[in-house]
ModelCIF file with pLDDT and N, C-alpha, C, O atoms, coordinates in Angstrom:
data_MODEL
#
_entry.id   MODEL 
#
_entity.id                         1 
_entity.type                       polymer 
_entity.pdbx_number_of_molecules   1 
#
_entity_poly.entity_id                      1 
_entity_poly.type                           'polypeptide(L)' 
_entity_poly.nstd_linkage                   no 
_entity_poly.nstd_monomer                   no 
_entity_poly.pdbx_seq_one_letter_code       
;(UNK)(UNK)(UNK)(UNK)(UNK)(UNK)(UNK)(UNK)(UNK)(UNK)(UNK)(UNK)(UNK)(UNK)(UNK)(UNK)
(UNK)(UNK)(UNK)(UNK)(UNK)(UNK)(UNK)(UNK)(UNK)(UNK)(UNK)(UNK)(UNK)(UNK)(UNK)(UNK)
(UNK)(UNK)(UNK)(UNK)(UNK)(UNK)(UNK)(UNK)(UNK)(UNK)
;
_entity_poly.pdbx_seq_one_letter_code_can   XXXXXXXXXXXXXXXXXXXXXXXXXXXXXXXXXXXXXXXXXX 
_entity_poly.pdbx_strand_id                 A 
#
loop_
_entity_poly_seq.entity_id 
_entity_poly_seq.num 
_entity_poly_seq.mon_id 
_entity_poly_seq.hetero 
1 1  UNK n 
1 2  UNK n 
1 3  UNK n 
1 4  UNK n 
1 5  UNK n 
1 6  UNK n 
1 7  UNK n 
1 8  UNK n 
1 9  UNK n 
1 10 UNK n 
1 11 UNK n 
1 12 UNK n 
1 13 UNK n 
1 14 UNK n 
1 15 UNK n 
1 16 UNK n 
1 17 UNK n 
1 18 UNK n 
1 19 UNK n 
1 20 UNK n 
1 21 UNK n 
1 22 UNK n 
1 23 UNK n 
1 24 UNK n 
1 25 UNK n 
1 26 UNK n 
1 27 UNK n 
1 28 UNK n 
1 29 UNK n 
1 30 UNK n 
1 31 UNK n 
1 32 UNK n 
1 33 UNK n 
1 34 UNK n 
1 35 UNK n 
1 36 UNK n 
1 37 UNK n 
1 38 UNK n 
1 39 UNK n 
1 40 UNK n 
1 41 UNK n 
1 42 UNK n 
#
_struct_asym.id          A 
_struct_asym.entity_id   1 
#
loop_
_ma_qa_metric.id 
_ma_qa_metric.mode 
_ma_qa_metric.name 
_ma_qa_metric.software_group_id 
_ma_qa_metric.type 
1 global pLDDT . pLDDT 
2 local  pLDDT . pLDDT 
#
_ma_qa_metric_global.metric_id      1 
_ma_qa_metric_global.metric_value   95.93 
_ma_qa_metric_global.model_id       1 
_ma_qa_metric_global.ordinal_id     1 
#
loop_
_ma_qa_metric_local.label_asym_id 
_ma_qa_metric_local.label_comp_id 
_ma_qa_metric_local.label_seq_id 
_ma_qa_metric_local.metric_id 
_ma_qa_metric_local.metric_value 
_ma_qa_metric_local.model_id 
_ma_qa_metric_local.ordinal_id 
A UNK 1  2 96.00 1 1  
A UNK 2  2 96.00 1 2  
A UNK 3  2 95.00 1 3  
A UNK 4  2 95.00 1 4  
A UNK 5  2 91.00 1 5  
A UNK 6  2 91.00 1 6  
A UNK 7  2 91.00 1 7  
A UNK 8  2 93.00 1 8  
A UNK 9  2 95.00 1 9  
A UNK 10 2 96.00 1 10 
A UNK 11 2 96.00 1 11 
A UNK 12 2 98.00 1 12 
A UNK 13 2 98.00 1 13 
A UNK 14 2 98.00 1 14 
A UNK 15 2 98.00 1 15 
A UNK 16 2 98.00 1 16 
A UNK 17 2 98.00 1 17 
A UNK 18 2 98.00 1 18 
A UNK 19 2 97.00 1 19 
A UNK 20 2 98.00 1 20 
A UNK 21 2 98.00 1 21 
A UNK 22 2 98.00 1 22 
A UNK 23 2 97.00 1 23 
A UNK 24 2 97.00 1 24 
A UNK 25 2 97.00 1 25 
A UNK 26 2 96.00 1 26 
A UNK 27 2 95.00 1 27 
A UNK 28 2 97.00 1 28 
A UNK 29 2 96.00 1 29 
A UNK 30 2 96.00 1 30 
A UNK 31 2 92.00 1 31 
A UNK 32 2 90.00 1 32 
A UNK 33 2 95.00 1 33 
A UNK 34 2 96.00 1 34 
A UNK 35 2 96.00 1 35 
A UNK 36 2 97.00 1 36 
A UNK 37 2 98.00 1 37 
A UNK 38 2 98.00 1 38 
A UNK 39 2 97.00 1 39 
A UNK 40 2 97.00 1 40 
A UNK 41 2 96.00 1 41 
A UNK 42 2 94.00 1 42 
#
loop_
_atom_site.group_PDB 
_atom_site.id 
_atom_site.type_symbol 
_atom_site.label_atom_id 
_atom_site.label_alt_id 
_atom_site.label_comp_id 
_atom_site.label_asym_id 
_atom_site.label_entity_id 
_atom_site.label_seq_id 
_atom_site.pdbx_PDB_ins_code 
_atom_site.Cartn_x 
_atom_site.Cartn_y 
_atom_site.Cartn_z 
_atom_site.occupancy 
_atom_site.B_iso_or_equiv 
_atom_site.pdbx_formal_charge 
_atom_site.auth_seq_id 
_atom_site.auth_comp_id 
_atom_site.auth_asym_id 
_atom_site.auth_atom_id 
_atom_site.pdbx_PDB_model_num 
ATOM 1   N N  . UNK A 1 1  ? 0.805  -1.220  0.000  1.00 96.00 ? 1  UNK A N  1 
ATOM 2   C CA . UNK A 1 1  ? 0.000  0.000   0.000  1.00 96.00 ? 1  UNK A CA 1 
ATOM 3   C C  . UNK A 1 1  ? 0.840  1.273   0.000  1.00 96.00 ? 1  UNK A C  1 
ATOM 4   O O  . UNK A 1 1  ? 0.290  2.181   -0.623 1.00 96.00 ? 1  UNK A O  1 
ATOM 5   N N  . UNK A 1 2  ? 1.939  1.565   0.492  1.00 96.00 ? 2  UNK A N  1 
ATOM 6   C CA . UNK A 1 2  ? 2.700  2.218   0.599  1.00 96.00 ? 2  UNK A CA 1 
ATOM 7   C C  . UNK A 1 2  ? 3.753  2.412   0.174  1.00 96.00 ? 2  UNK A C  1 
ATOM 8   O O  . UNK A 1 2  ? 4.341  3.479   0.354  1.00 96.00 ? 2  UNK A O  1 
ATOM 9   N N  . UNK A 1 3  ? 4.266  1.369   -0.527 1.00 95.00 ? 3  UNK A N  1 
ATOM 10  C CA . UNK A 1 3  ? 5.640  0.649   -1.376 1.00 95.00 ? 3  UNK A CA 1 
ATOM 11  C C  . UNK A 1 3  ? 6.760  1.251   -0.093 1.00 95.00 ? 3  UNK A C  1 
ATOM 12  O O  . UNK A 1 3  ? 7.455  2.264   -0.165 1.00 95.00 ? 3  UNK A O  1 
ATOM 13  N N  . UNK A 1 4  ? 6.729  0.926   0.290  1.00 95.00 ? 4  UNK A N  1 
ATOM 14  C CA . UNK A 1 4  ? 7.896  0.900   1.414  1.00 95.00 ? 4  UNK A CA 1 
ATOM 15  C C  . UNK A 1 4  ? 8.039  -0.670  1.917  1.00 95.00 ? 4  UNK A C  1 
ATOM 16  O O  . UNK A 1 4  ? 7.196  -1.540  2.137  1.00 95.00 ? 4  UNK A O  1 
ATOM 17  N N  . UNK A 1 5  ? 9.589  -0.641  2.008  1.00 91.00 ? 5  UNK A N  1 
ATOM 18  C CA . UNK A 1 5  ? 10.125 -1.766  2.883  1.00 91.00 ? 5  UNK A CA 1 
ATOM 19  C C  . UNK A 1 5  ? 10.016 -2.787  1.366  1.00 91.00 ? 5  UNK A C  1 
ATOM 20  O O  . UNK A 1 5  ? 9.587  -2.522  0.243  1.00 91.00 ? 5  UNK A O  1 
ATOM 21  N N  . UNK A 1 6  ? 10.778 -4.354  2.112  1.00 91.00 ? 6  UNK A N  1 
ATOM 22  C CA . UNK A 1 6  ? 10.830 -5.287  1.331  1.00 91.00 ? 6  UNK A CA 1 
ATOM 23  C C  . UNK A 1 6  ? 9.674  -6.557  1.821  1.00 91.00 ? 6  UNK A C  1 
ATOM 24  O O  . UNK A 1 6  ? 9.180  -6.900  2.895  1.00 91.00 ? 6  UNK A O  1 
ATOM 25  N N  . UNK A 1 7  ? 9.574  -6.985  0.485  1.00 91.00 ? 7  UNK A N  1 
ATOM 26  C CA . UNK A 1 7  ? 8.450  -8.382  1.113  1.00 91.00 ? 7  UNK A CA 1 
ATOM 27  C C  . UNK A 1 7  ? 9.426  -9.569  0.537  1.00 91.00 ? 7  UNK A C  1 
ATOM 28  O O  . UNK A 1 7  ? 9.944  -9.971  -0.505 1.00 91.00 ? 7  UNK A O  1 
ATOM 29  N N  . UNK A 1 8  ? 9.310  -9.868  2.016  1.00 93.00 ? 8  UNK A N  1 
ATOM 30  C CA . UNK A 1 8  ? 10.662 -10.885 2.696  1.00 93.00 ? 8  UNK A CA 1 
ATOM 31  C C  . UNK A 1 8  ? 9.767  -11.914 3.353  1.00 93.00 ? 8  UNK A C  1 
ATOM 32  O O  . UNK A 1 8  ? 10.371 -12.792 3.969  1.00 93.00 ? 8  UNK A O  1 
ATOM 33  N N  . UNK A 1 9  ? 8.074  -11.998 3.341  1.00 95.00 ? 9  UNK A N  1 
ATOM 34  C CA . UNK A 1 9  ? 7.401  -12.801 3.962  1.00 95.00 ? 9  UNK A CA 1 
ATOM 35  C C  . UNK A 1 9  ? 7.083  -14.150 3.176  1.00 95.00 ? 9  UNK A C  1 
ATOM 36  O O  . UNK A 1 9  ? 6.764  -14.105 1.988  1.00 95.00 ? 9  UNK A O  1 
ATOM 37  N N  . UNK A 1 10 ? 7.194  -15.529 3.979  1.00 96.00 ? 10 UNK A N  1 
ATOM 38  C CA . UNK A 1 10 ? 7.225  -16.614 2.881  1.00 96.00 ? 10 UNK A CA 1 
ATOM 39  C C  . UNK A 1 10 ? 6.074  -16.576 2.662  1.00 96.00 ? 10 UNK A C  1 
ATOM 40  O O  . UNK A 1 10 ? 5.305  -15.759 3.170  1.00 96.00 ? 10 UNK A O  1 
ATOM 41  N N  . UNK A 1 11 ? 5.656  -17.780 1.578  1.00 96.00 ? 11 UNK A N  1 
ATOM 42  C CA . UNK A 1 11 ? 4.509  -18.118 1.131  1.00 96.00 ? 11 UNK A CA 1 
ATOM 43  C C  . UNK A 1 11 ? 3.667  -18.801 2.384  1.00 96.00 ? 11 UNK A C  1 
ATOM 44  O O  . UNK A 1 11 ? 2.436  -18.800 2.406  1.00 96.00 ? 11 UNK A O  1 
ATOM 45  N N  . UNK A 1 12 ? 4.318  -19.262 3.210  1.00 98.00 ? 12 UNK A N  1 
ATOM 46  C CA . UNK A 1 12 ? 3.069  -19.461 4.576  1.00 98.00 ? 12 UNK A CA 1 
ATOM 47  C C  . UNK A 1 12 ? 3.722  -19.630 5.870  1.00 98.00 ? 12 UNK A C  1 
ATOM 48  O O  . UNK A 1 12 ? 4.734  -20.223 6.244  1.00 98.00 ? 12 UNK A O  1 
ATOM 49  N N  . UNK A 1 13 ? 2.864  -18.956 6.409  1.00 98.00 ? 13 UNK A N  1 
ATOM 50  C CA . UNK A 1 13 ? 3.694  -18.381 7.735  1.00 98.00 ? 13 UNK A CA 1 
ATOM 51  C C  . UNK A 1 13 ? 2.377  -18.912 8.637  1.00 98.00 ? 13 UNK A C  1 
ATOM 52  O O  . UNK A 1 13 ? 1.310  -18.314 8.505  1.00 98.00 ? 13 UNK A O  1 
ATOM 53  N N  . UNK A 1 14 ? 2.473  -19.936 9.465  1.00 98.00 ? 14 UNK A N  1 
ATOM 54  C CA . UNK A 1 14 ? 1.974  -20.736 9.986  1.00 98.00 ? 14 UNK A CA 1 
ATOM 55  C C  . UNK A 1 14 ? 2.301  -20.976 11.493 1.00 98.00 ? 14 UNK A C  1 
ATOM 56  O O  . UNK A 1 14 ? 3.456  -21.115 11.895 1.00 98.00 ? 14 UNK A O  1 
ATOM 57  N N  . UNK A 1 15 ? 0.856  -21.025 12.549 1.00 98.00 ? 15 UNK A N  1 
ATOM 58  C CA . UNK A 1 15 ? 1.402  -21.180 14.092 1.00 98.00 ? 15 UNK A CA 1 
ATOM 59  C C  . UNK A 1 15 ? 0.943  -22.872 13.995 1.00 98.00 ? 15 UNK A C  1 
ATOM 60  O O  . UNK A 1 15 ? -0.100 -23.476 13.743 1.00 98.00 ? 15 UNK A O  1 
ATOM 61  N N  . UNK A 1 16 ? 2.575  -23.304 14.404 1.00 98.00 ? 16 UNK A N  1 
ATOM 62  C CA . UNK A 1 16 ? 2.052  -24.736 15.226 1.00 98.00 ? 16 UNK A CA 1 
ATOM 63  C C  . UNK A 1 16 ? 1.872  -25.253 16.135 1.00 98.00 ? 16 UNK A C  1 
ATOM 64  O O  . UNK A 1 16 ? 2.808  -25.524 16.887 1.00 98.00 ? 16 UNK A O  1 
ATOM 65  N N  . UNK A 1 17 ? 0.517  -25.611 16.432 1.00 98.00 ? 17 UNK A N  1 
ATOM 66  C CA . UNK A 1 17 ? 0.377  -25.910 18.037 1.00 98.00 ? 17 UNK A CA 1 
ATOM 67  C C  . UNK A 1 17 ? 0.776  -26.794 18.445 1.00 98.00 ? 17 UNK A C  1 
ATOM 68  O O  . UNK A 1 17 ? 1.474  -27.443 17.666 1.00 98.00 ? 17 UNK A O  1 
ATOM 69  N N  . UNK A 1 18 ? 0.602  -27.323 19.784 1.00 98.00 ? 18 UNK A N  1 
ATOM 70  C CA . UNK A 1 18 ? 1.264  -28.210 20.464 1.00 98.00 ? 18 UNK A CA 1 
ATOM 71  C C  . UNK A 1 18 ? 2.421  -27.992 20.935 1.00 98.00 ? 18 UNK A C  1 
ATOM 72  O O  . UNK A 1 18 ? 2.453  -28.181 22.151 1.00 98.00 ? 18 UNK A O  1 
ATOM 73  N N  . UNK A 1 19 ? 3.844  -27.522 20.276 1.00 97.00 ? 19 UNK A N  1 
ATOM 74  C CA . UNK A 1 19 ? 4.791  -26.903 20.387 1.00 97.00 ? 19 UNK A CA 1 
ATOM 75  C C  . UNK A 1 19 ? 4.811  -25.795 20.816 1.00 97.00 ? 19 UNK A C  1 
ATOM 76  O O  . UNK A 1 19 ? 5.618  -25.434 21.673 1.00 97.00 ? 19 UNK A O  1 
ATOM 77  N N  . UNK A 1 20 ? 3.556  -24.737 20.085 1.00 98.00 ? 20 UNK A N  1 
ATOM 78  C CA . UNK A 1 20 ? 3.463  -23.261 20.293 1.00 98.00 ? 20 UNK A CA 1 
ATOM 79  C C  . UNK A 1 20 ? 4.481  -22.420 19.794 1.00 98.00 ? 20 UNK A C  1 
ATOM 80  O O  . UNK A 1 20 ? 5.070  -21.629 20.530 1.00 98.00 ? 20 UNK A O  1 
ATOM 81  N N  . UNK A 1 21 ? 4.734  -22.545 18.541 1.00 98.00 ? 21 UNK A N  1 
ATOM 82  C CA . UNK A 1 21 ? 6.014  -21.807 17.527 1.00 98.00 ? 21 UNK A CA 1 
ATOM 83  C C  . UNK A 1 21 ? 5.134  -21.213 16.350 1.00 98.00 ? 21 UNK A C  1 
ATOM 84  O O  . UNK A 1 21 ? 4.056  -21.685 15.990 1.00 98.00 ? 21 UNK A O  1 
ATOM 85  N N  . UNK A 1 22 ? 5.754  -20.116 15.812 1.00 98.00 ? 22 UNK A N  1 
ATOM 86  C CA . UNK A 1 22 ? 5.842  -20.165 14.970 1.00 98.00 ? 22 UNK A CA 1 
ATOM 87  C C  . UNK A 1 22 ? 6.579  -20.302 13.790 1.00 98.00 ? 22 UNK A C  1 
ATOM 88  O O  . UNK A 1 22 ? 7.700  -19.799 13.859 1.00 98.00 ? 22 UNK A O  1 
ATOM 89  N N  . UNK A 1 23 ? 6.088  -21.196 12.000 1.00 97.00 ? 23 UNK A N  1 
ATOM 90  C CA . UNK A 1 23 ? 6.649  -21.668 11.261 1.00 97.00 ? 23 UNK A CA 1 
ATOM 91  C C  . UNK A 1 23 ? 6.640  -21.047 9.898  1.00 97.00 ? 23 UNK A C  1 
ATOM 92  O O  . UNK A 1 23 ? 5.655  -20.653 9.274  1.00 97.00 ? 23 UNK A O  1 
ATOM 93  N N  . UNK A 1 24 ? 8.041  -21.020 9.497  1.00 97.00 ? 24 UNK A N  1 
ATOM 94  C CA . UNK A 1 24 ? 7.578  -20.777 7.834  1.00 97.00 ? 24 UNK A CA 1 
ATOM 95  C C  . UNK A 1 24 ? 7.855  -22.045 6.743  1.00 97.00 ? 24 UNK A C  1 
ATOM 96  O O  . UNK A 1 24 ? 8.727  -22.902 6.886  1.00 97.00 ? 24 UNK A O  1 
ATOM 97  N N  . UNK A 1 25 ? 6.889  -21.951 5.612  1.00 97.00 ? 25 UNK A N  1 
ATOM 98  C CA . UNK A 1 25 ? 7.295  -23.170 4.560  1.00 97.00 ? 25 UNK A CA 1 
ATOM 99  C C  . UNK A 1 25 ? 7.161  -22.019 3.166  1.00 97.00 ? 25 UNK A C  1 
ATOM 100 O O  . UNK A 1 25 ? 6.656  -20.901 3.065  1.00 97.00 ? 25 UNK A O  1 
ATOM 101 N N  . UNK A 1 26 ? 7.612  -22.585 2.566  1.00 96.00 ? 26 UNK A N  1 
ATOM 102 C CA . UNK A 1 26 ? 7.858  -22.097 0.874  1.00 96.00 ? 26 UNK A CA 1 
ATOM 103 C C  . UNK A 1 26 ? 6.471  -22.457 0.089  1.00 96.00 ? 26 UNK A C  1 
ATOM 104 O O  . UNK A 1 26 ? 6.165  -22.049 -1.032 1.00 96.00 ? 26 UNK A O  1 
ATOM 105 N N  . UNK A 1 27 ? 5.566  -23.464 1.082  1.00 95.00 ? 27 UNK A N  1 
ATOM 106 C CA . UNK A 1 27 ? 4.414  -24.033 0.254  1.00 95.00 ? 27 UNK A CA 1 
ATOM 107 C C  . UNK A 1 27 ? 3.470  -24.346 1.209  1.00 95.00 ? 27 UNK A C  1 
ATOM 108 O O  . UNK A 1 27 ? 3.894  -24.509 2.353  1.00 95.00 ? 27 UNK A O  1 
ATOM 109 N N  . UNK A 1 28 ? 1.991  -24.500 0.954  1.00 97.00 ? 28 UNK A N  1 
ATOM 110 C CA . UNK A 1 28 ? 1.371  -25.036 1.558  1.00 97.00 ? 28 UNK A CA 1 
ATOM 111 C C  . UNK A 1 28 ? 0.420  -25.961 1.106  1.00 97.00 ? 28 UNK A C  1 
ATOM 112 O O  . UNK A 1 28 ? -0.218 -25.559 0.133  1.00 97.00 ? 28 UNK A O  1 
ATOM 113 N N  . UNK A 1 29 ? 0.058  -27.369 1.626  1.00 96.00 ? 29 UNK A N  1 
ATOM 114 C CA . UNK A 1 29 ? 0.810  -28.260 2.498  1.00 96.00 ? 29 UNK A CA 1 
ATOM 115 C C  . UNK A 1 29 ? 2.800  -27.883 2.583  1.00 96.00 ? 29 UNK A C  1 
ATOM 116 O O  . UNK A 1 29 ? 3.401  -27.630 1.539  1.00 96.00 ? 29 UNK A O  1 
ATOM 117 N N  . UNK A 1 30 ? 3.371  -27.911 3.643  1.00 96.00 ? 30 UNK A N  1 
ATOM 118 C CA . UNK A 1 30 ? 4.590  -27.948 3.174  1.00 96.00 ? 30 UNK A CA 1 
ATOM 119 C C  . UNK A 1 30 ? 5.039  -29.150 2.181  1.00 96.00 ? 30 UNK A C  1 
ATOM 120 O O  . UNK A 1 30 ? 4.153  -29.861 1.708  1.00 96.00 ? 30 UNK A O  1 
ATOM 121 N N  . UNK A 1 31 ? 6.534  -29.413 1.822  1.00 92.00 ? 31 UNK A N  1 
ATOM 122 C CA . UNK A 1 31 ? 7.220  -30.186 0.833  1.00 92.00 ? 31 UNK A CA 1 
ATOM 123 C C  . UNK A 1 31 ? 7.342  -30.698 2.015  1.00 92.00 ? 31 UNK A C  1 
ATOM 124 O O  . UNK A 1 31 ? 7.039  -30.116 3.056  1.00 92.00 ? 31 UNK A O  1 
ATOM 125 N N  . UNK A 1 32 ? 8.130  -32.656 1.861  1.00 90.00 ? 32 UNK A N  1 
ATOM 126 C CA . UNK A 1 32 ? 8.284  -33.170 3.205  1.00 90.00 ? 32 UNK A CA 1 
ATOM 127 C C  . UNK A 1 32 ? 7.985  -33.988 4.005  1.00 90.00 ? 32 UNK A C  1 
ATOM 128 O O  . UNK A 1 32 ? 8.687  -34.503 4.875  1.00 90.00 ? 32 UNK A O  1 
ATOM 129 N N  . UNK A 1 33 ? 6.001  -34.295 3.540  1.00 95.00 ? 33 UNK A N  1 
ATOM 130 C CA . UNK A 1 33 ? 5.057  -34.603 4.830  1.00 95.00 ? 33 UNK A CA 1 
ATOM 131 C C  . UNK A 1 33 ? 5.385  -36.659 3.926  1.00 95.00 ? 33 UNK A C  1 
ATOM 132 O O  . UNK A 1 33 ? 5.611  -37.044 2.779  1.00 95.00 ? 33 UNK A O  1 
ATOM 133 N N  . UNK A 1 34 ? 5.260  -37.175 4.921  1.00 96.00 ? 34 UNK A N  1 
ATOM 134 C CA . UNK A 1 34 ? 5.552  -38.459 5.055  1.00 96.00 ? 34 UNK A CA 1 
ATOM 135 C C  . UNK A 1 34 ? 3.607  -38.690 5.034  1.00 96.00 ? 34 UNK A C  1 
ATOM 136 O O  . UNK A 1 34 ? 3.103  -38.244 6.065  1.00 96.00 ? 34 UNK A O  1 
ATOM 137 N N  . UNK A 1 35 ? 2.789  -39.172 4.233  1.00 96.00 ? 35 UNK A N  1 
ATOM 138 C CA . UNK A 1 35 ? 1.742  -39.532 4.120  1.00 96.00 ? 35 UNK A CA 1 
ATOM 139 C C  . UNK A 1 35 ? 1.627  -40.620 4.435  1.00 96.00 ? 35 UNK A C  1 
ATOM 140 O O  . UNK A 1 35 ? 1.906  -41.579 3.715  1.00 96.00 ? 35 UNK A O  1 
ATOM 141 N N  . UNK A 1 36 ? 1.030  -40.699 5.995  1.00 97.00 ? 36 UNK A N  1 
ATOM 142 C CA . UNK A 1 36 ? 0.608  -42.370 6.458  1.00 97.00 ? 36 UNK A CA 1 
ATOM 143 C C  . UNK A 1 36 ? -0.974 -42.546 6.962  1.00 97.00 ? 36 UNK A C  1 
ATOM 144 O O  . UNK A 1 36 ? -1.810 -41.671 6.736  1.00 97.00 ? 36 UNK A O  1 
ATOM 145 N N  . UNK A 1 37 ? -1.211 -43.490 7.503  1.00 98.00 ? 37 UNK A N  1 
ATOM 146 C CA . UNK A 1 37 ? -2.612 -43.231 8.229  1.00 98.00 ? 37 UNK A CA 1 
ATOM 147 C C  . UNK A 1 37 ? -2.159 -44.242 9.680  1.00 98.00 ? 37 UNK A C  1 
ATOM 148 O O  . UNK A 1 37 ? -1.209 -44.985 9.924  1.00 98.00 ? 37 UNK A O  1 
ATOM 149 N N  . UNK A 1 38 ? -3.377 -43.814 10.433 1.00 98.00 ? 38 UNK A N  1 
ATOM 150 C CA . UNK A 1 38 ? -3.463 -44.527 11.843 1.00 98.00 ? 38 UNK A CA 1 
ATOM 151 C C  . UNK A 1 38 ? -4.714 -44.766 11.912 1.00 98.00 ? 38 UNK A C  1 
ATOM 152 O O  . UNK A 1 38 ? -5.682 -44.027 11.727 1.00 98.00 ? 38 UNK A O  1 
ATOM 153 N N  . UNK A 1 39 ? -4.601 -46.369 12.325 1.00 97.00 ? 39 UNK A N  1 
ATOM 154 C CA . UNK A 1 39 ? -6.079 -47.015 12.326 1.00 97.00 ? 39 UNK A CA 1 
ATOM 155 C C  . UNK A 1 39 ? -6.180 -47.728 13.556 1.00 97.00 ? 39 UNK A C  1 
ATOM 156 O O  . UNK A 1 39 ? -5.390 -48.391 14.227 1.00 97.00 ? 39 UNK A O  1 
ATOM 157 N N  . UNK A 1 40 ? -7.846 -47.274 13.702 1.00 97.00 ? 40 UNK A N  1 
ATOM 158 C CA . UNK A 1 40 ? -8.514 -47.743 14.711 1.00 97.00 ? 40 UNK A CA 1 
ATOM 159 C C  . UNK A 1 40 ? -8.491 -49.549 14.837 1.00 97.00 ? 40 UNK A C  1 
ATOM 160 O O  . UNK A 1 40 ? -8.650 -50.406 13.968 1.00 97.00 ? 40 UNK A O  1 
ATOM 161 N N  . UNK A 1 41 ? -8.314 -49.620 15.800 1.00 96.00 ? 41 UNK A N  1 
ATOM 162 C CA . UNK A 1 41 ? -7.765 -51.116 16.250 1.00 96.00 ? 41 UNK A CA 1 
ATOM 163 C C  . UNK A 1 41 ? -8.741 -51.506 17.427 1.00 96.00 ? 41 UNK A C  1 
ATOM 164 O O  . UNK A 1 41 ? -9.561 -50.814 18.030 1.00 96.00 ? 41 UNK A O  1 
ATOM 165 N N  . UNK A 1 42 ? -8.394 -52.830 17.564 1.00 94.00 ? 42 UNK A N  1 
ATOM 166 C CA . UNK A 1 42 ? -9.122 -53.349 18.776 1.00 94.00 ? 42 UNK A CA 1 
ATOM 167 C C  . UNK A 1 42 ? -8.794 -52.770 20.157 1.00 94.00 ? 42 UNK A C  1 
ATOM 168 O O  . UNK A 1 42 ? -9.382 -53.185 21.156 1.00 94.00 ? 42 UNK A O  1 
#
């Protein structure tokens, strides 16, 4: 709006809970994610 300053912000800037950080990735979903499932069992 103002053209001032640089945009230095990634493509997703993300809070992760549990940890309580915040994260940056280049993408979203990030690159990376190990796709598994967890199943309901006896």
């Amino acid at each position: 709006l103002k053209d001032q300053g640089e945009m230095s912000l990634p493509e997703a800037y993300v809070f992760e809970t549990g940890r309580n950080q915040w994260r940056t990735f280049g993408s979203w979903p990030p690159s990376g994610i190990d796709e598994t499932s967890l199943y309901l069992r006896e």
